[in-house]
Protein backbone atom coordinates (compact mmCIF):
# COMPACT_ATOMS: atom_id res chain seq x y z
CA UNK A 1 4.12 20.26 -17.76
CA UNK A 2 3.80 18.66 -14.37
CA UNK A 3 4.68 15.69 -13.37
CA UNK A 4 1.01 14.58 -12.71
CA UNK A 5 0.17 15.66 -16.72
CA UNK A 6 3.25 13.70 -17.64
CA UNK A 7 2.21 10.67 -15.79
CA UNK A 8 -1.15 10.14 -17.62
CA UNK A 9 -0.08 11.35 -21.09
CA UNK A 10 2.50 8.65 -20.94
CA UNK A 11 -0.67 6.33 -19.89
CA UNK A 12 -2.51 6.96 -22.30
CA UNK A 13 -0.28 7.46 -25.73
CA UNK A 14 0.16 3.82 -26.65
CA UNK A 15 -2.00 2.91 -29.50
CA UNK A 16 -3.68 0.55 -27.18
CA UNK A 17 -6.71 1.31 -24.58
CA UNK A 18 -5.16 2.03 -20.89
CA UNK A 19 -8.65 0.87 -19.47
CA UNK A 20 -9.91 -0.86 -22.36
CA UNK A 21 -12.84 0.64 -24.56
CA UNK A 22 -15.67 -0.97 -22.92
CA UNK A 23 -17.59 0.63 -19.92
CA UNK A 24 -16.76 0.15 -16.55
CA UNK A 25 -19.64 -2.33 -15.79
CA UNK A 26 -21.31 -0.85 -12.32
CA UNK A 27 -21.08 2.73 -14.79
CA UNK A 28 -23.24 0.65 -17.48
CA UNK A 29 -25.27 -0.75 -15.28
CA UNK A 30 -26.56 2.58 -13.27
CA UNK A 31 -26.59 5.17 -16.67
CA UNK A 32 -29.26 2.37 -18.35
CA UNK A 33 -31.55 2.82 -15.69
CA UNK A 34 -31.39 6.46 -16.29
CA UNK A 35 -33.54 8.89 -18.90
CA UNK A 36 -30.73 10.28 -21.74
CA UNK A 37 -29.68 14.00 -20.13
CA UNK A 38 -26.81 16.08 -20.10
CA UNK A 39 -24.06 14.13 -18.34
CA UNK A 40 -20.38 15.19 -17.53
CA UNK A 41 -17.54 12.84 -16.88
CA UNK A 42 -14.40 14.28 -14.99
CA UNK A 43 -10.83 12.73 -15.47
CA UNK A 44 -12.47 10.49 -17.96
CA UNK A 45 -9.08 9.60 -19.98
CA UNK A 46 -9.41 7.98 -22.92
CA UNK A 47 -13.22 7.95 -23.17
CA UNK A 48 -14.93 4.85 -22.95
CA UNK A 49 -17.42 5.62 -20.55
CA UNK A 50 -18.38 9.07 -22.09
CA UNK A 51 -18.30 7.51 -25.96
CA UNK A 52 -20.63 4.57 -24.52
CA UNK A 53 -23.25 7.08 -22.69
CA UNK A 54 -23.33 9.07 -25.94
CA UNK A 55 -24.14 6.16 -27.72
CA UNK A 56 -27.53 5.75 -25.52
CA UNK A 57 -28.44 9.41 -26.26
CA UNK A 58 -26.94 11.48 -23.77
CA UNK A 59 -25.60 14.69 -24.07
CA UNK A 60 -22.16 14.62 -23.25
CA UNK A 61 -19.10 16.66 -21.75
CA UNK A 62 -16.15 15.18 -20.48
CA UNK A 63 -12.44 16.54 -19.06
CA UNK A 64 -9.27 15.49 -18.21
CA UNK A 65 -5.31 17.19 -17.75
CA UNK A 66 -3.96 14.72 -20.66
CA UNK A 67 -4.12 15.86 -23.81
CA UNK A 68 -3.93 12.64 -25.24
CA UNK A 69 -6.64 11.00 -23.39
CA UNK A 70 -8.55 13.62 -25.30
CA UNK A 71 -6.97 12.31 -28.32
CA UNK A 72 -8.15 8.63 -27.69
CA UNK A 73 -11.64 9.93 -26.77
CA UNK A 74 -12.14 11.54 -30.04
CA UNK A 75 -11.15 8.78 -31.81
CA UNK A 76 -13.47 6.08 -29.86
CA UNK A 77 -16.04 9.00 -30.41
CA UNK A 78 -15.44 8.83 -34.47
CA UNK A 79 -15.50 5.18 -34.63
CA UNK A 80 -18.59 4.72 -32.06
CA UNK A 81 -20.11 7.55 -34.79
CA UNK A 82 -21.16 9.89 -31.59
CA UNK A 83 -19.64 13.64 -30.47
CA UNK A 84 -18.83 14.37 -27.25
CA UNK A 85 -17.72 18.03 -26.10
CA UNK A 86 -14.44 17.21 -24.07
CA UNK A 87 -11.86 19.62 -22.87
CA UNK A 88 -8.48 19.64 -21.14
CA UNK A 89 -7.38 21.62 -17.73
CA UNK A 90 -8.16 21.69 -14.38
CA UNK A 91 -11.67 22.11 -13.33
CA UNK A 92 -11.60 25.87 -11.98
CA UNK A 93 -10.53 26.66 -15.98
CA UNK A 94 -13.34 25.29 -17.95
CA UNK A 95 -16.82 27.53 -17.39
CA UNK A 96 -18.82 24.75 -16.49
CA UNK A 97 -22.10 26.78 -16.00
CA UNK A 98 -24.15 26.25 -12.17
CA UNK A 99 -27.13 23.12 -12.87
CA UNK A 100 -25.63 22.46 -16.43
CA UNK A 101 -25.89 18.12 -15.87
CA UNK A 102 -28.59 15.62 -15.30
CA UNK A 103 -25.98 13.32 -14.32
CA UNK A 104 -22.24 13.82 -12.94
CA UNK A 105 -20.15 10.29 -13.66
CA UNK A 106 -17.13 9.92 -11.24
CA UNK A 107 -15.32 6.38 -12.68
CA UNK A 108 -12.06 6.09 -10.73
CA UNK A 109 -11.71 9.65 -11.20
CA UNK A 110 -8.74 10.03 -8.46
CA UNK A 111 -7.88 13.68 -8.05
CA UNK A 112 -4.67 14.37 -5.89
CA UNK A 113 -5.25 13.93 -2.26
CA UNK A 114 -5.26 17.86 -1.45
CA UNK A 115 -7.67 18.71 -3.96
CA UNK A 116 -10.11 16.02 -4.04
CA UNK A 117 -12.44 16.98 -1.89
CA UNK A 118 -12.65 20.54 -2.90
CA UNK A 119 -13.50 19.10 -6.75
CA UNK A 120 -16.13 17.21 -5.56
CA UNK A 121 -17.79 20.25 -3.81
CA UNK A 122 -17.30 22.29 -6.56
CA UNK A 123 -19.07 19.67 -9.34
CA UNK A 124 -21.86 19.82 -7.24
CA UNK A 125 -22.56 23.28 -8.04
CA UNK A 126 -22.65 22.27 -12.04
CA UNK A 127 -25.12 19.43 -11.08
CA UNK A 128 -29.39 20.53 -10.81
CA UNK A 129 -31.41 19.36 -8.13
CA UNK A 130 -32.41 15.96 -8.06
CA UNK A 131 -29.61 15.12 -10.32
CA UNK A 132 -27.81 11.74 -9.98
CA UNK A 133 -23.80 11.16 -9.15
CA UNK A 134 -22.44 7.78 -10.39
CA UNK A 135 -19.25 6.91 -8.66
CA UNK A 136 -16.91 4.03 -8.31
CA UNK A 137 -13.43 4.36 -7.13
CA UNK A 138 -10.77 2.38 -5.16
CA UNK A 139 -11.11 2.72 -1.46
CA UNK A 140 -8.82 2.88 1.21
CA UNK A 141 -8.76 -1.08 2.22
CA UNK A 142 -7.76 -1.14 -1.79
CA UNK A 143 -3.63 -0.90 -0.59
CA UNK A 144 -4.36 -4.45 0.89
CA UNK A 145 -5.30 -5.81 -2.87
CA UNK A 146 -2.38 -3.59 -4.57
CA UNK A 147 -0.23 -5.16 -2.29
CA UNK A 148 -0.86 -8.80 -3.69
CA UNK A 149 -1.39 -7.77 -7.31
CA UNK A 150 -0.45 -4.37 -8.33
CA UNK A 151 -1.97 -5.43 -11.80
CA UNK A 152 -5.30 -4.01 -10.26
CA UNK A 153 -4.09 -0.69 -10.19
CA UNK A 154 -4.99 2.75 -8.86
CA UNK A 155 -3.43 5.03 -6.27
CA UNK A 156 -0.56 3.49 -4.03
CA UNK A 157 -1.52 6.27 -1.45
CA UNK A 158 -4.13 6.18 1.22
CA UNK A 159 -4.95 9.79 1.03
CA UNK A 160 -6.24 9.32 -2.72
CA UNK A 161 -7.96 6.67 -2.37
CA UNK A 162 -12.11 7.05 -0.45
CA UNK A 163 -13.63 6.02 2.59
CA UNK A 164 -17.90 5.68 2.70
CA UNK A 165 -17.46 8.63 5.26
CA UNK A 166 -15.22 10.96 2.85
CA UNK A 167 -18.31 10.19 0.52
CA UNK A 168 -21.18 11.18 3.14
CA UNK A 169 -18.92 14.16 3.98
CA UNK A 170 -18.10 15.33 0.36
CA UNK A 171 -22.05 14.66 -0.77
CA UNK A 172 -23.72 15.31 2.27
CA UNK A 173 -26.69 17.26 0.27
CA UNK A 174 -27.81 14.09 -1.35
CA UNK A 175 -30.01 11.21 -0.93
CA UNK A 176 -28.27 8.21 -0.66
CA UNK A 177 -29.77 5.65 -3.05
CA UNK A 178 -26.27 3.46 -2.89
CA UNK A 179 -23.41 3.86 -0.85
CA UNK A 180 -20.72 0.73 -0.27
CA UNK A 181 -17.97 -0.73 -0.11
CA UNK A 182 -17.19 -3.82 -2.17
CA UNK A 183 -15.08 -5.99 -3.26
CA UNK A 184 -15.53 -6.59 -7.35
CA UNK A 185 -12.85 -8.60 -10.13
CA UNK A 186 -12.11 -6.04 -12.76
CA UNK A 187 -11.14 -6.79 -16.28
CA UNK A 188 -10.44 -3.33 -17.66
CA UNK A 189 -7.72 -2.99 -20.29
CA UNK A 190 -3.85 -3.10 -19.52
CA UNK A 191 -4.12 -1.64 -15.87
CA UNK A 192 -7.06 -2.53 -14.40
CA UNK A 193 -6.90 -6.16 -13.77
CA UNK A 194 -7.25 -8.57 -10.65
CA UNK A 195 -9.43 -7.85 -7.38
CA UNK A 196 -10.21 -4.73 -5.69
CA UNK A 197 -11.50 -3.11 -3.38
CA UNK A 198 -13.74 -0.08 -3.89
CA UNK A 199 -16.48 2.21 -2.99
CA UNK A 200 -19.40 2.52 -5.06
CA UNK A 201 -22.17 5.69 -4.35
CA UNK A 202 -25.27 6.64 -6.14
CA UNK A 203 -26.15 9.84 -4.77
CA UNK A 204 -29.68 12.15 -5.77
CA UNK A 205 -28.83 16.11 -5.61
CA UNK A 206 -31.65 17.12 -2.64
């Protein structure tokens, strides 16, 4: 197992929530303005956005590397009384089928620096036209907040972490309904706590 896998199992095995089991808020927000679809939710951990988008009707699938996010998942799943089709492994590995989702939700779903990129391009393809891309991650003035609080979290590298133009670059195919950066209090959980900075995109597959 590498060291990456190691990292997040370790996260996520405590009996407790890493990220709480509420939504991320600016994810809640966007998915109620949205018709129930098929939705898919990569590096979504221990669930709680997936569990809560189920709960309004959606269809959803959802994947991570740690096996026991997957285990927390299933378990907010059971209580929440929803099902949600998630799966571990890298993206390449899991036959995600071209147009599949309505909806693609990327919540702080950092991918190593190398490979980032090259994910996003490649979730595109499982995305139909005129389907919508959620995202909210920490962006690259976020080092400036970790430095004062590292209670906020997220990547302690520059190269994970997104700039608006990564974001035009990496989605350039879609209409830009919101694309910013911002800086927001979060109150998620054990590691998610303090202010940050971050960059928020709601993109519309042309």
């Amino acid at each position: 197992m590498n060291n990456w896998t190691q990292r997040w199992d370790d996260r996520y095995s405590n009996e407790e929530f890493a990220y709480g089991e509420e939504p991320n808020n600016y994810f809640k927000e966007q998915i109620e303005k949205l018709n129930p679809g098929s939705i898919l939710f990569p590096a979504e951990g221990e669930g709680r956005n997936a569990v809560f988008a189920a709960k309004l009707g959606w269809k959803v699938a959802a994947f991570d590397i740690s096996a026991e996010g997957k285990n927390k998942a299933l378990k907010l799943a059971e209580v929440n009384n929803v099902s949600i089709d998630y799966q571990v492994g890298e993206l390449e590995s899991l036959h995600y089928q071209p147009e599949q989702f309505d909806a693609i939700a990327l919540i702080y779903a950092h991918f190593p620096a190398e490979i980032k990129s090259s994910i996003h391009k490649t979730l595109d393809k499982y995305l139909r036209k005129n389907g919508i891309i959620i995202f909210e991650a920490f962006s690259k003035k976020h080092l400036e907040y970790l430095a004062i609080n590292d209670k906020v979290g997220g990547p302690k590298d520059i190269e994970s972490l997104f700039s608006v133009e990564e974001i035009q670059s990496d989605f350039s195919n879609y209409e830009i309904i919101q694309l910013e950066e911002k800086e927001i209090e979060l109150n998620e959980g054990l590691f998610h706590n303090g202010k940050g900075s971050v960059i928020r995109f709601i993109g519309k597959k042309k």
